[in-house]
C-alpha atoms as a PDB file:
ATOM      1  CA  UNK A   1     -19.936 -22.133  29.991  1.00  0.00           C
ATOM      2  CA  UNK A   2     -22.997 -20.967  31.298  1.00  0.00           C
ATOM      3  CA  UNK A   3     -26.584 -21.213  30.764  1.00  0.00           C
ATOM      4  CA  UNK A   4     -26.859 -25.057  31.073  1.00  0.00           C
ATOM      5  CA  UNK A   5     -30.386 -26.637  30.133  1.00  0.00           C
ATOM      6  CA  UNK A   6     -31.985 -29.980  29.898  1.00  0.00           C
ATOM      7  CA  UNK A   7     -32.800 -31.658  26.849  1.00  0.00           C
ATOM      8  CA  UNK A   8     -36.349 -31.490  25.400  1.00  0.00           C
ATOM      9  CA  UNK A   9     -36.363 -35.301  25.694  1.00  0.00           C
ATOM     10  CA  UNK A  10     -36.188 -35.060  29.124  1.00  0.00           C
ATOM     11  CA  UNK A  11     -39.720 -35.940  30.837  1.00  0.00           C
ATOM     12  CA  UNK A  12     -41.057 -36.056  34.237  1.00  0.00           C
ATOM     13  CA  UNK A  13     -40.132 -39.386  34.949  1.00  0.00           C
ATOM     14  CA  UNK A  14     -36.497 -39.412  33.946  1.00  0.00           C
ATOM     15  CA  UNK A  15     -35.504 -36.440  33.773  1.00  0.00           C
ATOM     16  CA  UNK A  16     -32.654 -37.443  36.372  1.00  0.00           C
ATOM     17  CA  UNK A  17     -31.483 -39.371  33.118  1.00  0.00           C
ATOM     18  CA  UNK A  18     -30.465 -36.793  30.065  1.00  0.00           C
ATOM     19  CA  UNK A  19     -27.890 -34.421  28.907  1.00  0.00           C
ATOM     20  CA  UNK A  20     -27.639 -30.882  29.384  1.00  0.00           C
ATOM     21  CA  UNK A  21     -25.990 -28.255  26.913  1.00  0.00           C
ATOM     22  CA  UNK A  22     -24.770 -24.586  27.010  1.00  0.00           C
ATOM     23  CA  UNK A  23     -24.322 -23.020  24.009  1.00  0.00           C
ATOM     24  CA  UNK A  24     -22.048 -20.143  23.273  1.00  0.00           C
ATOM     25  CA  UNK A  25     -21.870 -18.402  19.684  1.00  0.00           C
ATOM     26  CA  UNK A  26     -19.071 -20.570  18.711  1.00  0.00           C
ATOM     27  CA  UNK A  27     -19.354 -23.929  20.571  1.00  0.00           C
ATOM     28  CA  UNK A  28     -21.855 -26.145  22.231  1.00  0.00           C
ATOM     29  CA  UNK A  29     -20.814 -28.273  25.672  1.00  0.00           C
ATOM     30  CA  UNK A  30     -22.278 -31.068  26.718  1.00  0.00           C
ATOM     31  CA  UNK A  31     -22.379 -32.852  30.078  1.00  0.00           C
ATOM     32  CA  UNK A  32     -24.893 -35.453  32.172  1.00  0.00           C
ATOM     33  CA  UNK A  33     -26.984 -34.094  34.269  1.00  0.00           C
ATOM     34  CA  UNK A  34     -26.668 -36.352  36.703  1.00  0.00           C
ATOM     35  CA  UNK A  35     -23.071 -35.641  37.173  1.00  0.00           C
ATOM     36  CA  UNK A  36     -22.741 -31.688  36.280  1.00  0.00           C
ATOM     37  CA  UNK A  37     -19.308 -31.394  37.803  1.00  0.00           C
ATOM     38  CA  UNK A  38     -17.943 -34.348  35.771  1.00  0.00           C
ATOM     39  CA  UNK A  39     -16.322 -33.990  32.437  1.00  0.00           C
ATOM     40  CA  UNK A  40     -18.107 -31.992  29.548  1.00  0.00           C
ATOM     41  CA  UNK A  41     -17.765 -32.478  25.933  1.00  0.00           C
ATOM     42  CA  UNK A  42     -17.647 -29.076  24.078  1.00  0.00           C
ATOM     43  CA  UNK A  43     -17.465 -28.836  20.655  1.00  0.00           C
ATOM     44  CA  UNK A  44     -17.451 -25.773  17.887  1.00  0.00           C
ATOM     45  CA  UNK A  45     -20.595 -25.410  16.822  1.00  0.00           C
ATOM     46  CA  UNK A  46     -20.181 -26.652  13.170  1.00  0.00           C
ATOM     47  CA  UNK A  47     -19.155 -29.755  14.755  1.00  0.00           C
ATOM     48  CA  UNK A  48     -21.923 -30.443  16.685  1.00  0.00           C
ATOM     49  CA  UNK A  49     -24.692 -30.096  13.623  1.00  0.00           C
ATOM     50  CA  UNK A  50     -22.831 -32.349  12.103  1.00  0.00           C
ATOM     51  CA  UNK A  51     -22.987 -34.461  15.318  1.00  0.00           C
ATOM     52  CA  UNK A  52     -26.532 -33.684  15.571  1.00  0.00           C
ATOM     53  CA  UNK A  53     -27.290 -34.611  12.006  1.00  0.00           C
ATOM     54  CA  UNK A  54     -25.345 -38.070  12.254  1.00  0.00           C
ATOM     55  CA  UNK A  55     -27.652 -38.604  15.524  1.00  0.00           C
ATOM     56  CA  UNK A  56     -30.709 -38.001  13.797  1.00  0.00           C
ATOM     57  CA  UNK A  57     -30.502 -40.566  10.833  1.00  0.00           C
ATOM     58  CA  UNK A  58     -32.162 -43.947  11.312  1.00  0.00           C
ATOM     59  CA  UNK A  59     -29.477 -46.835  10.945  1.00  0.00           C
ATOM     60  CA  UNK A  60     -30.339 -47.545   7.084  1.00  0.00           C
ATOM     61  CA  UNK A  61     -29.060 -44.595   6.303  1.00  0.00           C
ATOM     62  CA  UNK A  62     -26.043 -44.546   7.796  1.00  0.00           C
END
């Protein structure tokens, strides 16, 4: 995949320290950006809302 950009979390100070995705219209990869050439993870896209959405809840919901 192509296209690879930081997260929006990243900041000025660590922004050695994040993830980076690609996103194609059927999956999403993932991979650290301080190691691009290292393993990805790349998921279908339905997959990763859902791993977005499990992310985003606050442990008392979980």
């Amino acid at each position: 995949m192509e296209n690879w950009r930081k997260s929006s979390y990243s900041g000025p100070d660590d922004g050695n320290n994040c993830v980076e995705i690609s996103t194609s219209p059927t999956h999403v990869s993932i991979r650290d950006s301080k190691s691009p050439a290292r393993a990805t993870l790349t998921l279908p896209t339905p997959a990763f809302t859902t791993f977005l959405d499990a992310l985003k809840r606050t442990p008392e919901t979980r």
